[in-house]
N, C-alpha and C. Protein backbone atom coordinates (compact mmCIF):
# COMPACT_ATOMS: atom_id res chain seq x y z
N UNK A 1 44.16 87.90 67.19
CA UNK A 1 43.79 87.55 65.83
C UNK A 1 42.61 88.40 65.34
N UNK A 2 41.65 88.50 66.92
CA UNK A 2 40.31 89.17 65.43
C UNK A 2 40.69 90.86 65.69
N UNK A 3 42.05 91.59 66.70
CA UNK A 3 42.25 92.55 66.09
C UNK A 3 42.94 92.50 65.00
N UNK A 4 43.43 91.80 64.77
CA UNK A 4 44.49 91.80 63.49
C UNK A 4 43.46 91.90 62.21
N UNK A 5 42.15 91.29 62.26
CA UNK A 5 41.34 91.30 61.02
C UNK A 5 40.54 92.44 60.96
N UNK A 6 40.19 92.91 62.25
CA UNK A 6 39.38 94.16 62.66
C UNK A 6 40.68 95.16 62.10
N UNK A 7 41.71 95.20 62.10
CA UNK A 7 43.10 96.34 61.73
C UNK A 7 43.27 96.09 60.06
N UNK A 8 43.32 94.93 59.43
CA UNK A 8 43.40 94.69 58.13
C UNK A 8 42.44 95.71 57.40
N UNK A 9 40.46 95.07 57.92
CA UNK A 9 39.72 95.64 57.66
C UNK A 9 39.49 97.32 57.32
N UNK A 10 39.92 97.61 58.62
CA UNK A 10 39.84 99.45 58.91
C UNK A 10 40.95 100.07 57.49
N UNK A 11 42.14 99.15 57.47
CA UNK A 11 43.11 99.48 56.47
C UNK A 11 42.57 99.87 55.31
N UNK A 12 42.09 98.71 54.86
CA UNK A 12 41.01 98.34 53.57
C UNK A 12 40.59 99.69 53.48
N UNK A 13 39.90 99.62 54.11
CA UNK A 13 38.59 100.74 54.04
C UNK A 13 39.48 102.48 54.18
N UNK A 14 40.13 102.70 54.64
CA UNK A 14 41.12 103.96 54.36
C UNK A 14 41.61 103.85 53.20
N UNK A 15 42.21 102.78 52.94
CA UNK A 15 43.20 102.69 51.52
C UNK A 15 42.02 103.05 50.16
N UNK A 16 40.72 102.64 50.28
CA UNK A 16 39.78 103.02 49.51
C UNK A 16 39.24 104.52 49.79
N UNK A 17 39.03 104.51 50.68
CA UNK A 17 38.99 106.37 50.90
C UNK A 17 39.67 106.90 50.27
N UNK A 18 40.98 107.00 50.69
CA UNK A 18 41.98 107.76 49.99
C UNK A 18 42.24 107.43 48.77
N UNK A 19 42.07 106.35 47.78
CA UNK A 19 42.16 106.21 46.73
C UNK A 19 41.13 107.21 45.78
N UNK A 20 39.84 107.53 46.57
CA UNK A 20 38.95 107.97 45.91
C UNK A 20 39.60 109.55 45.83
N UNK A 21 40.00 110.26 46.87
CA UNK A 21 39.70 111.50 46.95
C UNK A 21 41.15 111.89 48.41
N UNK A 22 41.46 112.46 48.21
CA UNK A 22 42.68 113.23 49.84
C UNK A 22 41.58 113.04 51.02
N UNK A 23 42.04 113.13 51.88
CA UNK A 23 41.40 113.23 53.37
C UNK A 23 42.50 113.60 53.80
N UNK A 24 41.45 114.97 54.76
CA UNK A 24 42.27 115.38 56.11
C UNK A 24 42.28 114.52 57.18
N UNK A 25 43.16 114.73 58.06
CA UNK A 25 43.29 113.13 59.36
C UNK A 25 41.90 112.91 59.90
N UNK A 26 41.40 114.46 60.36
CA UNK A 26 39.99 114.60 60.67
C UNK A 26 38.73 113.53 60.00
N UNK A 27 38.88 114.14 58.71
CA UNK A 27 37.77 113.49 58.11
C UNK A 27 38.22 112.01 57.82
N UNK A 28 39.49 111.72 57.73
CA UNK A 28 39.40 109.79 57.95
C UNK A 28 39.36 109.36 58.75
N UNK A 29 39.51 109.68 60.54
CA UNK A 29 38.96 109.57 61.71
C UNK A 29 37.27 109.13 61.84
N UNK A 30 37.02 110.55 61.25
CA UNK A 30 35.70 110.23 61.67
C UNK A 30 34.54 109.08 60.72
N UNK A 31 35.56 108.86 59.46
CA UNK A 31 34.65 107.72 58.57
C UNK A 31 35.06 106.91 59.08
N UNK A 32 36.17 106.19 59.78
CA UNK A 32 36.23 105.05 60.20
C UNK A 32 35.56 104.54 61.49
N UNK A 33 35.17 105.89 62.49
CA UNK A 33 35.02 105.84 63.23
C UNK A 33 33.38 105.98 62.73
N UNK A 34 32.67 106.02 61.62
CA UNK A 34 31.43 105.73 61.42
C UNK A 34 31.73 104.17 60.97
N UNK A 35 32.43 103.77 60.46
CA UNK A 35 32.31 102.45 60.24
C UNK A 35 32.61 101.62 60.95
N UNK A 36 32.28 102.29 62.38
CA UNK A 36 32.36 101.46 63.68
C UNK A 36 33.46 100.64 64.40
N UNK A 37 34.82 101.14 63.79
CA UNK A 37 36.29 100.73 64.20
C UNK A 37 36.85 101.00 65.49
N UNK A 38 37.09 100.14 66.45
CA UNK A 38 37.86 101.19 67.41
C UNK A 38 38.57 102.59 67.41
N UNK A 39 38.87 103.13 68.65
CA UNK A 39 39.81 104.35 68.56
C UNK A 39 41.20 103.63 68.39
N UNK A 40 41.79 102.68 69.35
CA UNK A 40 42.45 102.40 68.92
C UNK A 40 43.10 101.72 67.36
N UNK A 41 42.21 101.18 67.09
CA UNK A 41 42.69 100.67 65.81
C UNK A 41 42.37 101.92 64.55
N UNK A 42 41.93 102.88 64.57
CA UNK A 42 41.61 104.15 63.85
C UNK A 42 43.10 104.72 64.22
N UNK A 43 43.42 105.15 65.72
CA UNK A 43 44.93 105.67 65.69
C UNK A 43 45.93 104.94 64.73
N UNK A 44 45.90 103.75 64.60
CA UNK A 44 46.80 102.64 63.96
C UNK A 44 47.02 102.99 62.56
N UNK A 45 46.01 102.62 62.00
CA UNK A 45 45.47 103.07 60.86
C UNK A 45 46.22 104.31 60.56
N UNK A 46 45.51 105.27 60.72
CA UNK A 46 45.93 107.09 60.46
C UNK A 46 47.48 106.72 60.47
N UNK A 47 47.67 106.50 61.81
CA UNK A 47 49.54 106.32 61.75
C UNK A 47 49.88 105.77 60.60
N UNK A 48 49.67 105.02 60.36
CA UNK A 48 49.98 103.89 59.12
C UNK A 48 49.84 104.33 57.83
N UNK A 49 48.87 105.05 57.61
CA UNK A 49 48.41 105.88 56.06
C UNK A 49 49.69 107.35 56.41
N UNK A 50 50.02 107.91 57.58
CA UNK A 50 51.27 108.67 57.38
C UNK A 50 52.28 108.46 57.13
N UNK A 51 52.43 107.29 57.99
CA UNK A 51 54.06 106.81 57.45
C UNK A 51 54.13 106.90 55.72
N UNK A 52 53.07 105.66 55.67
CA UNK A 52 53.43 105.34 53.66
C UNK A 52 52.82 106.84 52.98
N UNK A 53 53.23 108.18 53.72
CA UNK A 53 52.73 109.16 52.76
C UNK A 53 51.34 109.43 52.40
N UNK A 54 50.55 108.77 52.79
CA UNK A 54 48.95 108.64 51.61
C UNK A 54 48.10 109.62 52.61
N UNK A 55 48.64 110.04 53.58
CA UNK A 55 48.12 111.20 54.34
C UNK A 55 48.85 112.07 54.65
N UNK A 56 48.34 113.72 54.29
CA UNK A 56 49.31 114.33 55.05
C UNK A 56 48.68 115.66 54.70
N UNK A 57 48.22 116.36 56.09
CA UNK A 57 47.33 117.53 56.24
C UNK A 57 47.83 118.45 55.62
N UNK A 58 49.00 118.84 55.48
CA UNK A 58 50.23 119.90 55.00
C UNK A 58 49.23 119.52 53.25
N UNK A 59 49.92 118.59 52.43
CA UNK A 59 49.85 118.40 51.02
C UNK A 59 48.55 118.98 50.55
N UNK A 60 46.98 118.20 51.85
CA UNK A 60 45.68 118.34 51.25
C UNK A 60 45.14 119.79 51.51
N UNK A 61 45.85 120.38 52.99
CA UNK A 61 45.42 121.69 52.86
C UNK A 61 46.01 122.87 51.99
N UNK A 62 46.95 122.31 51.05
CA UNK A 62 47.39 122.61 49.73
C UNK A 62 46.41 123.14 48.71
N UNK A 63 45.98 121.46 48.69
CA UNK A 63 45.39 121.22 47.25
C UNK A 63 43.89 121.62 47.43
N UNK A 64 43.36 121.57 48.72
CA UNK A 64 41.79 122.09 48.70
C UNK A 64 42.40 123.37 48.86
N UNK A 65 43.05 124.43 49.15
CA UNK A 65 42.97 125.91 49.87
C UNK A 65 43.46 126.28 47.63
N UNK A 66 43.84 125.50 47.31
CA UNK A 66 44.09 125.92 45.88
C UNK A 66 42.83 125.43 44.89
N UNK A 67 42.11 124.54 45.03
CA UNK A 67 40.80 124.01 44.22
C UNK A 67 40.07 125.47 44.93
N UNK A 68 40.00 126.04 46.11
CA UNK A 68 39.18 127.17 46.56
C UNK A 68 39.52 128.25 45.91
N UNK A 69 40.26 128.62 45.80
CA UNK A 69 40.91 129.74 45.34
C UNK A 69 41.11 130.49 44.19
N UNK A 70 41.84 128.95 43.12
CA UNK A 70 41.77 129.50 41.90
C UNK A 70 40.81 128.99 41.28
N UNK A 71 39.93 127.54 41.10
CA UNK A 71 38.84 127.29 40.58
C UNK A 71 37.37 128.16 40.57
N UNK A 72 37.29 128.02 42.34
CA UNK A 72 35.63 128.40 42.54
C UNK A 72 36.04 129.83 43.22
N UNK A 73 37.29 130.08 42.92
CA UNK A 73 36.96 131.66 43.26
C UNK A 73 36.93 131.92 44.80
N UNK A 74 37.36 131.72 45.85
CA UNK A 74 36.65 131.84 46.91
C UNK A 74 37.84 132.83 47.45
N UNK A 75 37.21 133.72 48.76
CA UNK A 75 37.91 134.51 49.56
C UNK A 75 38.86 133.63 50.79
N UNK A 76 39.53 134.48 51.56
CA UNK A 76 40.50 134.23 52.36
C UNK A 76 39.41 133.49 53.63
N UNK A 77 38.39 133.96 53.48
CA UNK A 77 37.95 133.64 55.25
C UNK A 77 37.40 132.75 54.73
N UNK A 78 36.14 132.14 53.64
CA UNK A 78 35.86 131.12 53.13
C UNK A 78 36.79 129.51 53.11
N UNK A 79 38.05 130.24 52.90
CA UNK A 79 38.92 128.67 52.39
C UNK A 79 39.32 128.40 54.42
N UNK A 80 39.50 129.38 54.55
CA UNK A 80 40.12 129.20 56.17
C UNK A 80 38.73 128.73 56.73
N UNK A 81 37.41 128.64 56.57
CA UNK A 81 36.60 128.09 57.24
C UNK A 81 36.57 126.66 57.07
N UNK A 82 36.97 126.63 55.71
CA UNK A 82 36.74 125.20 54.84
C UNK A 82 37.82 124.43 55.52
N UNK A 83 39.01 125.08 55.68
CA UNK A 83 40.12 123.91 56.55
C UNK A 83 39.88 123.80 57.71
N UNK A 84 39.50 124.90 58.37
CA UNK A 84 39.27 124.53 59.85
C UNK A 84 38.13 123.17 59.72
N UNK A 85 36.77 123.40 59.39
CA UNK A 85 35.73 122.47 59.07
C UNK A 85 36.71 120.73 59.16
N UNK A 86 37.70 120.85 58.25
CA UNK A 86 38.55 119.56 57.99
C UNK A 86 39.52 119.29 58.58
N UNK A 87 39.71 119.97 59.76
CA UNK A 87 40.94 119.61 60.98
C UNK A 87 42.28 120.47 60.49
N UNK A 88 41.84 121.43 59.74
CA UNK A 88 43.37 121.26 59.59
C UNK A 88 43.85 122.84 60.25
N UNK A 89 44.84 122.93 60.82
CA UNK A 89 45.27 123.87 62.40
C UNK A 89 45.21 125.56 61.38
N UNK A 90 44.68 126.16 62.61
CA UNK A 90 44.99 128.02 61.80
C UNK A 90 46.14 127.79 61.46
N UNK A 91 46.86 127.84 62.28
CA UNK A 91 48.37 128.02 61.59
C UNK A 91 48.81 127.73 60.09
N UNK A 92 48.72 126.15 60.00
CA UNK A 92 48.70 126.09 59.02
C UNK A 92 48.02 126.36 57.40
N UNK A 93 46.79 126.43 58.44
CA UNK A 93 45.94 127.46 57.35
C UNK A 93 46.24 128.83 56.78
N UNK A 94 46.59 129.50 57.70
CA UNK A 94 47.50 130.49 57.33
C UNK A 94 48.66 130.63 56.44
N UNK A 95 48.97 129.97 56.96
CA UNK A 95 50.57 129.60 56.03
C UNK A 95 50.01 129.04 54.10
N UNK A 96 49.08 128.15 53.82
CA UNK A 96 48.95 127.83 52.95
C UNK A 96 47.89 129.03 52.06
N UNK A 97 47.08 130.01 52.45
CA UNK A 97 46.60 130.90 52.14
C UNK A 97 47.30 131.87 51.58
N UNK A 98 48.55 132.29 52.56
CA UNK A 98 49.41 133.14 52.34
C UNK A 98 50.14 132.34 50.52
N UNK A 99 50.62 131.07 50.90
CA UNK A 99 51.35 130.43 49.31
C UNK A 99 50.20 130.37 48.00
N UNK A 100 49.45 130.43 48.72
CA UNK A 100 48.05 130.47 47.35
C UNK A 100 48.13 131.45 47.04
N UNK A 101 47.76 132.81 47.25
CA UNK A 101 47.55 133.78 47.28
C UNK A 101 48.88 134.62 46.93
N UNK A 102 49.85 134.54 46.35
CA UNK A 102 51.26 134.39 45.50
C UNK A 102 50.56 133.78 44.33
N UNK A 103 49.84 133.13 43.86
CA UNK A 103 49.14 132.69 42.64
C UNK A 103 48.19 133.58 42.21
N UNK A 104 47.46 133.70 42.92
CA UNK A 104 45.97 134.74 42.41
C UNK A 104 45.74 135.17 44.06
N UNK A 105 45.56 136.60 43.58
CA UNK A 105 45.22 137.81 44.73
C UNK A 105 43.98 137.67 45.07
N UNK A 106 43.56 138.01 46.16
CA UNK A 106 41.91 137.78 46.64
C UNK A 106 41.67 138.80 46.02
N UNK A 107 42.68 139.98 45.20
CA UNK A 107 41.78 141.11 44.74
C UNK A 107 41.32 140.64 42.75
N UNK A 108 42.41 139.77 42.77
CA UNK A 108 42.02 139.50 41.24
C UNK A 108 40.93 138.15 41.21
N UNK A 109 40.97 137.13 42.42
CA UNK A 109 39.66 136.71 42.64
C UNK A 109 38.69 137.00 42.40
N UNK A 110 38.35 138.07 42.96
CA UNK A 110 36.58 138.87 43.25
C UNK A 110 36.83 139.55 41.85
N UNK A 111 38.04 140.03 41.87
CA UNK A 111 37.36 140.48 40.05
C UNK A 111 36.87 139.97 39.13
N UNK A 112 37.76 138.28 38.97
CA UNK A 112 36.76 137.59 38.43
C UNK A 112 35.84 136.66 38.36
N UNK A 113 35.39 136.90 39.66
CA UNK A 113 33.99 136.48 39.96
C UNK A 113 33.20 137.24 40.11
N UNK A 114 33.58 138.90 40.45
CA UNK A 114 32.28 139.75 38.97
C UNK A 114 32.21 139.65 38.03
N UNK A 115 33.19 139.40 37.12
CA UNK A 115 33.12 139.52 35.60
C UNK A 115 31.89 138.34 35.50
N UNK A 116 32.72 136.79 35.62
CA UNK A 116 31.47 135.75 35.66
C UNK A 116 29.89 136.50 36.12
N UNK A 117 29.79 136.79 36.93
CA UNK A 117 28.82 136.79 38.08
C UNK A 117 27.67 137.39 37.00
N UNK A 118 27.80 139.17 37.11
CA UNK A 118 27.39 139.66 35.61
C UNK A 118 27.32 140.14 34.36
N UNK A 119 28.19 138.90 33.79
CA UNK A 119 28.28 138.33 31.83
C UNK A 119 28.16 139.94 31.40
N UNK A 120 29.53 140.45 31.82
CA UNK A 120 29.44 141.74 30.12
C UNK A 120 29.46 143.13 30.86
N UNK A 121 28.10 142.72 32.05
CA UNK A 121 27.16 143.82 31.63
C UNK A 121 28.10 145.19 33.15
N UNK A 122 28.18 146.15 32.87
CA UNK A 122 28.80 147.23 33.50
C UNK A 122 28.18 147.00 34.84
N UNK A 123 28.95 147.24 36.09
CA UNK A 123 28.66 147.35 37.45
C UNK A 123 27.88 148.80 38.25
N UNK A 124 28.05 149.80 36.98
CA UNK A 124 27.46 150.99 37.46
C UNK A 124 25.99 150.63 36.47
N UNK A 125 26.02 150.18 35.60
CA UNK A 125 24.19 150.05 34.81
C UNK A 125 23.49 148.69 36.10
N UNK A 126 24.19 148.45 36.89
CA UNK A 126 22.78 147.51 38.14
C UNK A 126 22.14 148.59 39.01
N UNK A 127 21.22 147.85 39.41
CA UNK A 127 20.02 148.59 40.36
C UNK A 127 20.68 148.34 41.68
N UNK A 128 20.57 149.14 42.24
CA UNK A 128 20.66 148.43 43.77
C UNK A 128 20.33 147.44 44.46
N UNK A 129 19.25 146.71 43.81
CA UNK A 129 18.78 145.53 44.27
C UNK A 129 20.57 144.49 44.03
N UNK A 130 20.23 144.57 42.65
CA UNK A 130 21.00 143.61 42.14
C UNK A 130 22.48 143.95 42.58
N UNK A 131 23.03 145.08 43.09
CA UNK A 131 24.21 145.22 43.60
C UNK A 131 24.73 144.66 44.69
N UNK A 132 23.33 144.64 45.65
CA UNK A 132 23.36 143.84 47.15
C UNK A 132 23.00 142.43 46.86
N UNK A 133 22.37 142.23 45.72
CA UNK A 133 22.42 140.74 45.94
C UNK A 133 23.58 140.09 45.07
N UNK A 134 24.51 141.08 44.55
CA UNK A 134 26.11 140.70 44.20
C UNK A 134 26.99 140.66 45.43
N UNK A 135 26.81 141.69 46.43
CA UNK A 135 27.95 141.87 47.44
C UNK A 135 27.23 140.55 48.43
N UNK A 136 26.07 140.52 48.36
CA UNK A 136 25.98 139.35 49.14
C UNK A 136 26.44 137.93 49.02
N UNK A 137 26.20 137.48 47.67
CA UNK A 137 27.23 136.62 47.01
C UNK A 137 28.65 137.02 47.36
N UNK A 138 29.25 137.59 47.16
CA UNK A 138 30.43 138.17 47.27
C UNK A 138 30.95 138.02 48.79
N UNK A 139 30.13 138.25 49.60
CA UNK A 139 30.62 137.92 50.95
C UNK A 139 30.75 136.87 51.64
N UNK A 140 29.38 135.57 50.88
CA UNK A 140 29.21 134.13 51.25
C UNK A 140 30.66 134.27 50.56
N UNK A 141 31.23 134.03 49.52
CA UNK A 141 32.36 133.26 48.97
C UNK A 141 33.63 133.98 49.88
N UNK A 142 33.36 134.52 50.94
CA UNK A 142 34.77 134.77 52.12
C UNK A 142 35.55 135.89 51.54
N UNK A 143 34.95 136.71 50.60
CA UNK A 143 35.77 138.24 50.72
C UNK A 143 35.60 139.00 52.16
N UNK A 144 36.01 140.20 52.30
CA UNK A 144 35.87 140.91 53.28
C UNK A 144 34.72 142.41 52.31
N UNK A 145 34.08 142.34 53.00
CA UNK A 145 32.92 144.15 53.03
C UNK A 145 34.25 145.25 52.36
N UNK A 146 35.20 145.35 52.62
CA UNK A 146 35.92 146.24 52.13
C UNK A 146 36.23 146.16 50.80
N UNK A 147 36.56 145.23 50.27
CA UNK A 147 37.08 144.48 49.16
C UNK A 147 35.92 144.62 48.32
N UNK A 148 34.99 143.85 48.39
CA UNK A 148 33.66 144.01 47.96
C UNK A 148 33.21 145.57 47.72
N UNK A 149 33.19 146.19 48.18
CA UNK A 149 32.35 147.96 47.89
C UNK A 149 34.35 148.47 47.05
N UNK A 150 34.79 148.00 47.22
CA UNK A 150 35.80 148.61 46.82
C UNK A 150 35.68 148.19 45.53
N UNK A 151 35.57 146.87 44.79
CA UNK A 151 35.54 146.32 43.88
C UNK A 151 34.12 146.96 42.93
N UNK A 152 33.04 147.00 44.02
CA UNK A 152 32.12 147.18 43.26
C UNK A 152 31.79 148.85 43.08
N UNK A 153 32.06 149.34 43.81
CA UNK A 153 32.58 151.26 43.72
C UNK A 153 33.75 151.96 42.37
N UNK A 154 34.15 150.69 42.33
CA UNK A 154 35.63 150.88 41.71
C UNK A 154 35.30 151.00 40.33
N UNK A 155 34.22 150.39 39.82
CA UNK A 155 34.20 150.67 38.20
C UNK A 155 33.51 152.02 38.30
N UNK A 156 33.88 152.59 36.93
CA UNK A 156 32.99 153.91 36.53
C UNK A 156 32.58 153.72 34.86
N UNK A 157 31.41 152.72 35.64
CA UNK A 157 30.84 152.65 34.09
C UNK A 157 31.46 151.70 32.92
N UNK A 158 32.93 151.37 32.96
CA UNK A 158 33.13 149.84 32.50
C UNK A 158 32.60 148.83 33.06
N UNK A 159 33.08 147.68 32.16
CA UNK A 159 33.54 146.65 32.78
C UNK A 159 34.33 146.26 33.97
N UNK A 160 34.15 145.86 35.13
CA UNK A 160 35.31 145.46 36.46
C UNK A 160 36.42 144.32 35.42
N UNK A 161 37.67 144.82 35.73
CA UNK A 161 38.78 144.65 35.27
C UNK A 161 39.65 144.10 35.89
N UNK A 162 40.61 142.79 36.07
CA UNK A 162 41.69 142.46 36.98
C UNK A 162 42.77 143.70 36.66
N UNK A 163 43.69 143.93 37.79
CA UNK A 163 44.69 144.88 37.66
C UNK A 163 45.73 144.73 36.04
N UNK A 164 46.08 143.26 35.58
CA UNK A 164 46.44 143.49 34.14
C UNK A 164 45.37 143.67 33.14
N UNK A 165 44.48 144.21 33.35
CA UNK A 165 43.50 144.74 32.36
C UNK A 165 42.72 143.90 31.10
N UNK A 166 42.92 142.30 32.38
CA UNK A 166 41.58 141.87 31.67
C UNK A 166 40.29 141.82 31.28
């Protein structure tokens, strides 16, 4: 009986998680397992939020590797840190990078997150200061060093441009 209320409980408390926001299996593991639930009754649980669908690592490493990508702009190694961080397997990380990235190119990414970055103003009129403290930005958000000097080498005196010549 008091697992059955201790199992109701843990339910509760997932079904509100996930109402708020996706969770990877990882990260609802470990909140339940801060809210002091058994392992066993946490396995239960998780099982239970898969069956009825309301979990499923595949869907969320979807929808975060795409909030990374096309919202905040981020590079390939960035979003793959961000899933690993949340349990969710290379493999499949891979695989969902690769389907993102069929949407927006990590090369039209970084383009426009120079354009944002500096409003207008031409990539050949910065100082060197300010160039390295672009590629440095540029590298926290998970581009690769190549991409970056390529991008930022690449203007002559325009504006940095996505390949359809925005």
């Amino acid at each position: 009986m008091a697992e059955d209320l201790l199992l109701a409980k843990a339910e509760k408390k997932a079904y509100r998680l996930l109402a708020l926001r996706a969770h990877s299996e990882k990260e609802l593991r470990a909140k339940l397992r801060r809210g002091g639930f058994a392992e066993s009754v946490i396995t239960r649980v998780v099982e239970r939020c898969r069956g009825l669908g309301y979990l499923d690592d595949g869907n969320y490493a979807r929808q975060r590797a795409r909030e990374l990508a096309v919202n905040r702009l981020a590079g390939n190694r960035r979003i793959a840190f961000d899933l690993q961080e949340r349990g969710i397997p290379e493999e499949l990380s891979r695989e969902v990078i690769g389907e993102i990235r069929g949407e927006i190119s990590e090369e039209e990414a970084i383009g426009r997150l120079i354009r944002k970055k500096v409003k207008g103003m031409a990539v050949v009129a910065m100082d060197d200061r300010q160039k390295t403290r672009l590629a440095r930005s540029l590298a926290g958000k998970g581009f690769p060093a190549g991409l970056i000097f390529k991008k930022l080498k690449g203007s002559k005196g325009e504006e940095v441009h996505d390949d359809d010549g925005e």
